[in-house]
Protein backbone atom coordinates (compact mmCIF):
# COMPACT_ATOMS: atom_id res chain seq x y z
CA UNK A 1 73.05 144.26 58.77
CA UNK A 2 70.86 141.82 56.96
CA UNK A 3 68.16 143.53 56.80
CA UNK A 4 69.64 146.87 55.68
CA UNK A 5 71.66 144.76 52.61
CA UNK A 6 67.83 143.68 51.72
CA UNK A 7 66.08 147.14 52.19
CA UNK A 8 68.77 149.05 50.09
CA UNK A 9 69.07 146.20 47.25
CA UNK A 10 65.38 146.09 47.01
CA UNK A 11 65.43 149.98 46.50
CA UNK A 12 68.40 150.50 44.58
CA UNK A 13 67.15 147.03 42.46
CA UNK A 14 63.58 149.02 41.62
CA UNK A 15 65.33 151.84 40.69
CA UNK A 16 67.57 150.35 38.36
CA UNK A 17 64.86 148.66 36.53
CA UNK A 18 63.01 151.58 36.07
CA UNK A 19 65.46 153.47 34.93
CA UNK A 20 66.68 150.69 32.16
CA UNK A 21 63.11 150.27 31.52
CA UNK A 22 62.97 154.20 30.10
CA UNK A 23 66.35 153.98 29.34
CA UNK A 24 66.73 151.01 27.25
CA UNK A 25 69.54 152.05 24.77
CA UNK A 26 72.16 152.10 27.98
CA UNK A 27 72.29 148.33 26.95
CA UNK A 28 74.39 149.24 24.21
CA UNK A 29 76.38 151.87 26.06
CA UNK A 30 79.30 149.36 27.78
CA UNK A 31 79.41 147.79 24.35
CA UNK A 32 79.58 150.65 21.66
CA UNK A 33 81.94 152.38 24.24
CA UNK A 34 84.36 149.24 24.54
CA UNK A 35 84.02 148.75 21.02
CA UNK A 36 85.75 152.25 20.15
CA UNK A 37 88.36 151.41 22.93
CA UNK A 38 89.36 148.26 21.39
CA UNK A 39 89.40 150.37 17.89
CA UNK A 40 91.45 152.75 19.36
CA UNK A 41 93.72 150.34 20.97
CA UNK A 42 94.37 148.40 18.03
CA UNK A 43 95.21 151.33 15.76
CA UNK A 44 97.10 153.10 17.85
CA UNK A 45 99.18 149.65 18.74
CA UNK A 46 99.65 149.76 14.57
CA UNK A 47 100.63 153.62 14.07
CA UNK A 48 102.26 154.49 17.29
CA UNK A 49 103.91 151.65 19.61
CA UNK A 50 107.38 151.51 17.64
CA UNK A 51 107.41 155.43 17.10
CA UNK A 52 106.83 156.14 21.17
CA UNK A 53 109.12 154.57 23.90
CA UNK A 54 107.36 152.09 26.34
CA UNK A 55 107.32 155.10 29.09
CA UNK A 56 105.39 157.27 27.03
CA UNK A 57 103.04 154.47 25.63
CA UNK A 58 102.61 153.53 28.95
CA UNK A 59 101.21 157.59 29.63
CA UNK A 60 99.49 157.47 26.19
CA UNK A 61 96.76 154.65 26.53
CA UNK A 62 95.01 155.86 29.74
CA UNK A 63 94.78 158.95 27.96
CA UNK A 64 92.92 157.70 24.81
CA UNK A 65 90.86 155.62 27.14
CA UNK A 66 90.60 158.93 29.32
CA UNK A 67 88.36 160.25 26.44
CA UNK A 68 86.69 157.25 25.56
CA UNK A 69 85.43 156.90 29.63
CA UNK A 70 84.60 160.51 29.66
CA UNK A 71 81.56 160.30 27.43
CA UNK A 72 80.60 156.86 29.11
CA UNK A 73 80.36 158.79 32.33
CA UNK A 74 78.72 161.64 30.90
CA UNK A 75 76.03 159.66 29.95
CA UNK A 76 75.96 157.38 33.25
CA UNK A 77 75.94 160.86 35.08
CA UNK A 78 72.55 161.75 33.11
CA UNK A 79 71.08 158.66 34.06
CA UNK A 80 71.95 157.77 37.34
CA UNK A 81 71.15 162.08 38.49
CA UNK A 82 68.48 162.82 35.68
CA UNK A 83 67.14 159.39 34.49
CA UNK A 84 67.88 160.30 31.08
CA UNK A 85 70.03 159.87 28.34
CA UNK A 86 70.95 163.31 26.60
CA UNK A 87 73.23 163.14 23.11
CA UNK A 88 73.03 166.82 22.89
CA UNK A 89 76.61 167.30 23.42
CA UNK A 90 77.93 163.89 22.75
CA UNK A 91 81.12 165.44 21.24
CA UNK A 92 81.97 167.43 24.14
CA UNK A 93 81.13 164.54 26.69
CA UNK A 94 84.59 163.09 25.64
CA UNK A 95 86.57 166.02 27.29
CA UNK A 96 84.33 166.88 30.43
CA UNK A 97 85.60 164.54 32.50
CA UNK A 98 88.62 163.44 30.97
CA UNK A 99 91.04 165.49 33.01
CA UNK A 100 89.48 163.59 36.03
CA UNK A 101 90.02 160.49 34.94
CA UNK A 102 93.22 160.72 33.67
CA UNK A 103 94.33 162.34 36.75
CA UNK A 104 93.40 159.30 38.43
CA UNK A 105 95.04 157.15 35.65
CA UNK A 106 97.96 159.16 36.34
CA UNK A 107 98.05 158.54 40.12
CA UNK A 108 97.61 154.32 39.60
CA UNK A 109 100.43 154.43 37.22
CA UNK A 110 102.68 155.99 39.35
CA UNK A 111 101.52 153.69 42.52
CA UNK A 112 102.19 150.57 40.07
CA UNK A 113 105.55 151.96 39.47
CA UNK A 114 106.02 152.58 43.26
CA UNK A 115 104.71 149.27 44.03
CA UNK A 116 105.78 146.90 41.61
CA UNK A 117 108.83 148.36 39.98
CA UNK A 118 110.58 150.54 42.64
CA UNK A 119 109.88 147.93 45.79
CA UNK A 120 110.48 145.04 42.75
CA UNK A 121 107.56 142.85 43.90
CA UNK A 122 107.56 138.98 42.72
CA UNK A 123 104.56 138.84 40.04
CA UNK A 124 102.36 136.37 42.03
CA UNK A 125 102.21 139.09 44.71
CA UNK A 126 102.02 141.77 42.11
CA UNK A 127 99.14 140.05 40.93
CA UNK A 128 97.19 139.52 44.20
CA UNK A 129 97.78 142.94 45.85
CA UNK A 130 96.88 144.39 42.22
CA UNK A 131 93.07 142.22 42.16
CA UNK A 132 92.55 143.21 45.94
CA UNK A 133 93.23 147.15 45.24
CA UNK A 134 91.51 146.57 41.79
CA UNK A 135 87.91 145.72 44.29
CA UNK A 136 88.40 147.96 46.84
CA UNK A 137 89.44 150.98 45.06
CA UNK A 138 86.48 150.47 42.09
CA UNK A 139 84.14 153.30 43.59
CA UNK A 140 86.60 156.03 42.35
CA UNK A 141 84.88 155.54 39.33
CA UNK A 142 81.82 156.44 40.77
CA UNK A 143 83.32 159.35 42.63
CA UNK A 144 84.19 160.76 39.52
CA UNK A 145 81.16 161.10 37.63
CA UNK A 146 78.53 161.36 40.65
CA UNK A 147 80.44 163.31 42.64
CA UNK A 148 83.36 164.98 40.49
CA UNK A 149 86.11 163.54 42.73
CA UNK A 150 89.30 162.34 41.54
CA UNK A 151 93.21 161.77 41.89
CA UNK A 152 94.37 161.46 44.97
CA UNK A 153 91.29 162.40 46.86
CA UNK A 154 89.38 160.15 44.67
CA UNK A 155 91.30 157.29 45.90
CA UNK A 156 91.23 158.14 49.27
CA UNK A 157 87.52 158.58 49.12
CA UNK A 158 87.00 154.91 47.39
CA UNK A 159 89.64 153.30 50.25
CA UNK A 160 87.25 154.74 52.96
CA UNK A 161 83.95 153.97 50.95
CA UNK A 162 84.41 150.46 50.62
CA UNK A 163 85.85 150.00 54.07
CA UNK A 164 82.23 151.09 55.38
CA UNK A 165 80.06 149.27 52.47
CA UNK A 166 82.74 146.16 51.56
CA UNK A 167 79.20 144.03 52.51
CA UNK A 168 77.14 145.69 50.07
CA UNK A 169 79.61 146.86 47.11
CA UNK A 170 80.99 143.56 47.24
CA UNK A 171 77.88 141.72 45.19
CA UNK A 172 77.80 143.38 42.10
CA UNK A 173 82.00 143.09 41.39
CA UNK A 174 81.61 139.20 42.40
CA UNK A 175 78.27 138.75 39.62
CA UNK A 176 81.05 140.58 36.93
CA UNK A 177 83.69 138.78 37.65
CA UNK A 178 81.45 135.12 37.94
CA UNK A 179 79.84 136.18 34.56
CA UNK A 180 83.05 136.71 32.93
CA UNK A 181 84.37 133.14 34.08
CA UNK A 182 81.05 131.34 32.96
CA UNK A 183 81.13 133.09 29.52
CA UNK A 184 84.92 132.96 28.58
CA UNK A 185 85.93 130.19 31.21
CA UNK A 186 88.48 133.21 32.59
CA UNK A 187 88.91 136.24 35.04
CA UNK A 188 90.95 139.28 34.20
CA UNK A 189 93.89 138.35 36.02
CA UNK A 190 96.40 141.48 35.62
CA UNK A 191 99.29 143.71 37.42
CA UNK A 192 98.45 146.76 35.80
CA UNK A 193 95.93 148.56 38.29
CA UNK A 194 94.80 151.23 36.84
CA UNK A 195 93.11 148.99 33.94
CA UNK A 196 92.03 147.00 36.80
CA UNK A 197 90.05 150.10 38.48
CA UNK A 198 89.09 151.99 35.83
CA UNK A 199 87.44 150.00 33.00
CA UNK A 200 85.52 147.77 35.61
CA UNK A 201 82.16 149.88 34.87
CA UNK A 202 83.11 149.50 31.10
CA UNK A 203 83.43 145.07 31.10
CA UNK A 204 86.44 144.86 28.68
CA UNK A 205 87.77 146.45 25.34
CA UNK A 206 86.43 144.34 22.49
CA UNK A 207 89.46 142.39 21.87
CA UNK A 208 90.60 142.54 17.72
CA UNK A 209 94.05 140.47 18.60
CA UNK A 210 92.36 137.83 18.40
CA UNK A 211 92.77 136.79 14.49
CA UNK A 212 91.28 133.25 14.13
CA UNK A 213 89.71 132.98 17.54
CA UNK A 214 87.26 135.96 17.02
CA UNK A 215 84.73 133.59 15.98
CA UNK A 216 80.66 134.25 16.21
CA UNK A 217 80.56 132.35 19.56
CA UNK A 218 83.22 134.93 20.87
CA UNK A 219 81.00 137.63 20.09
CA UNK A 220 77.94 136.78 21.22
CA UNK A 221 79.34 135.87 24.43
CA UNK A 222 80.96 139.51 24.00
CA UNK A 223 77.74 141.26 23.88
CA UNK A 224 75.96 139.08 26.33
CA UNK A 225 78.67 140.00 28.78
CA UNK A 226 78.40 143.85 27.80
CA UNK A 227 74.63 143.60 28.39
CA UNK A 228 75.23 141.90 32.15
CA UNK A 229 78.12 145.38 32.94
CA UNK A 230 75.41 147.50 31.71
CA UNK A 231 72.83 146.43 34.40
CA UNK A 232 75.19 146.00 36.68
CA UNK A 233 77.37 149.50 36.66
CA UNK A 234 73.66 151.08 36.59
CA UNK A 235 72.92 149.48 39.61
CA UNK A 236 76.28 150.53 41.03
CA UNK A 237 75.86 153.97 40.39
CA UNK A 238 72.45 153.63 41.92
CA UNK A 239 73.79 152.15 45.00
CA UNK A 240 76.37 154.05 45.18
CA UNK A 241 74.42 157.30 45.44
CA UNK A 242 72.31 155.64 48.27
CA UNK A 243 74.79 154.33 50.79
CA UNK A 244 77.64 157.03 49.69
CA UNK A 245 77.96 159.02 52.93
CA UNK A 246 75.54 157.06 54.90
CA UNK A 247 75.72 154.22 57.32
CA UNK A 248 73.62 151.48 58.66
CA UNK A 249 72.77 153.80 61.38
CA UNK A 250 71.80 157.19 60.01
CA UNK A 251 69.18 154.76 57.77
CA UNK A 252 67.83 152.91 60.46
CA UNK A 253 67.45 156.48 62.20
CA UNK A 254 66.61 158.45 58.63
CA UNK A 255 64.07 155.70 57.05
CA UNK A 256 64.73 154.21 54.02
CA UNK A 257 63.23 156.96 51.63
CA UNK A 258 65.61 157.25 49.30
C-alpha cells in the first residue's frame, strides 16, 4: 500500500506541476470564482431573503452557486482532460453543468432534511455525521465534471470511491482543512451538507459580512488560502482521474503509466 500511495503521488504530483506551470492563471480561478459567489450571496441576501420564504431560499442559493460552480468546472474539466484553459465560451460554461450540480444540490438538501429535520437529530451529531459525509462524499464533485455523473448516482459513485481510495483521497482534504485552521485559527464546522460537499474544490465564498473585521490581514490570508485550494483541487482532479476505477492491484499488474 505504501508504495502505491508514493508511486501515484509522485505521478499525479508531476503532473500537477506541469500543468500549473502552463497553466498559471488557475491560481486565480478558486479566488475570482469565490469572489462572485460571495457577491452573489451578499446581494441576493439584500434583494431577496425577506421577499422569498426560508424553503425557497433554502432551493435558491445552491442554484446561484449551481452557475457560479459550473464555469469553475468547465474550466477544471479543460485542464485536468486537455491541459488547457479555454475562455472561448466562458458565458456558456455557467449553464453546462449546472443542471448536474444542482441536481446533486438538490439530492443533499433533501438528505439534510431527511436526516436532520425529519429524524430531528441533536446538533452535535448533526454536526459530526454532516463533516464525516462532507469527506467521504467530496469526489462527487469530481464525478461531475470528469466524468459527467451526478444526483443520486453521483453520490453513490463518491460513497464507493472513497471506500476503495479513503488512504489516498484522504491527504489533500486534511492539507485544506489544516491550512484553513493555520490561516484563520478555524475549520468550517457546519450542518448544512451540501455546502459542505460541494464548495470544497472552491475553498470558501469571500466573506463581505464581515464589516469591520474585513481588514488587509483577512485578505491576504484570503488569497493565500485560495492559492493553496487551487493546487490542491488540481491535484485532486489529477488523482482522481488516476485511481478512479482502479485498484492497488490492476496497477501493480497494469504498471504505473499513467
Amino acid at each position: 500500500m505504501l508504495t502505491d500511495f508514493i508511486k501515484v503521488y509522485t505521478i499525479s504530483l508531476n503532473k500537477t506541476f506541469s500543468k500549473v506551470k502552463k497553466n498559471p492563471i488557475i491560481f486565480l480561478m478558486p479566488l475570482m470564482y469565490s469572489i462572485i459567489m460571495g457577491i452573489c450571496h451578499y446581494l441576493a441576501d439584500i434583494l431577496l431573503s425577506n421577499i422569498v420564504g426560508t424553503t425557497i431560499w433554502r432551493f435558491l442559493i445552491p442554484l446561484i452557486d449551481s452557475l457560479i460552480i459550473s464555469s469553475y468546472f468547465t474550466i477544471l474539466e479543460d485542464l485536468i482532460m486537455y491541459n488547457r484553459i479555454n475562455f472561448k465560451y466562458f458565458t456558456k460554461s455557467f449553464v453546462k453543468k449546472s443542471g448536474l450540480i444542482y441536481s446533486t444540490f438538490f439530492t443533499l438538501i433533501l438528505m439534510d432534511w431527511a436526516f436532520f429535520i425529519i429524524i430531528n437529530l441533536d446538533y452535535t451529531i448533526e454536526l459530526i455525521i454532516s463533516s464525516i459525509l462532507g469527506i467521504v462524499l467530496s469526489s462527487v464533485s469530481e464525478y461531475i465534471y470528469l466524468r459527467g455523473i451526478s444526483y443520486t448516482e453521483g453520490l453513490i459513485s463518491a460513497l464507493k470511491f472513497f471506500k476503495e481510495n479513503f488512504f489516498l483521497w484522504l491527504p489533500p482534504i486534511i492539507i485544506l482543512l489544516l491550512g484553513k485552521y493555520i490561516l484563520f485559527d478555524m475549520i468550517d464546522m457546519s450542518a448544512d451538507l451540501s455546502d459542505l460537499v460541494m464548495t470544497q474544490t472552491l475553498g470558501s465564498p469571500f466573506n463581505f459580512y464581515l464589516g469591520q473585521y474585513l481588514d488587509l490581514g483577512y485578505i491576504i490570508k484570503f488569497i493565500i488560502f485560495e492559492i493553496i485550494v487551487s493546487l490542491l483541487t488540481v491535484f485532486r482532479g489529477v488523482l482522481f482521474n488516476i485511481i478512479e476505477g482502479s485498484s492497488i492491484r490492476k496497477r501493480k499488474y497494469r504498471g504505473y503509466d499513467f
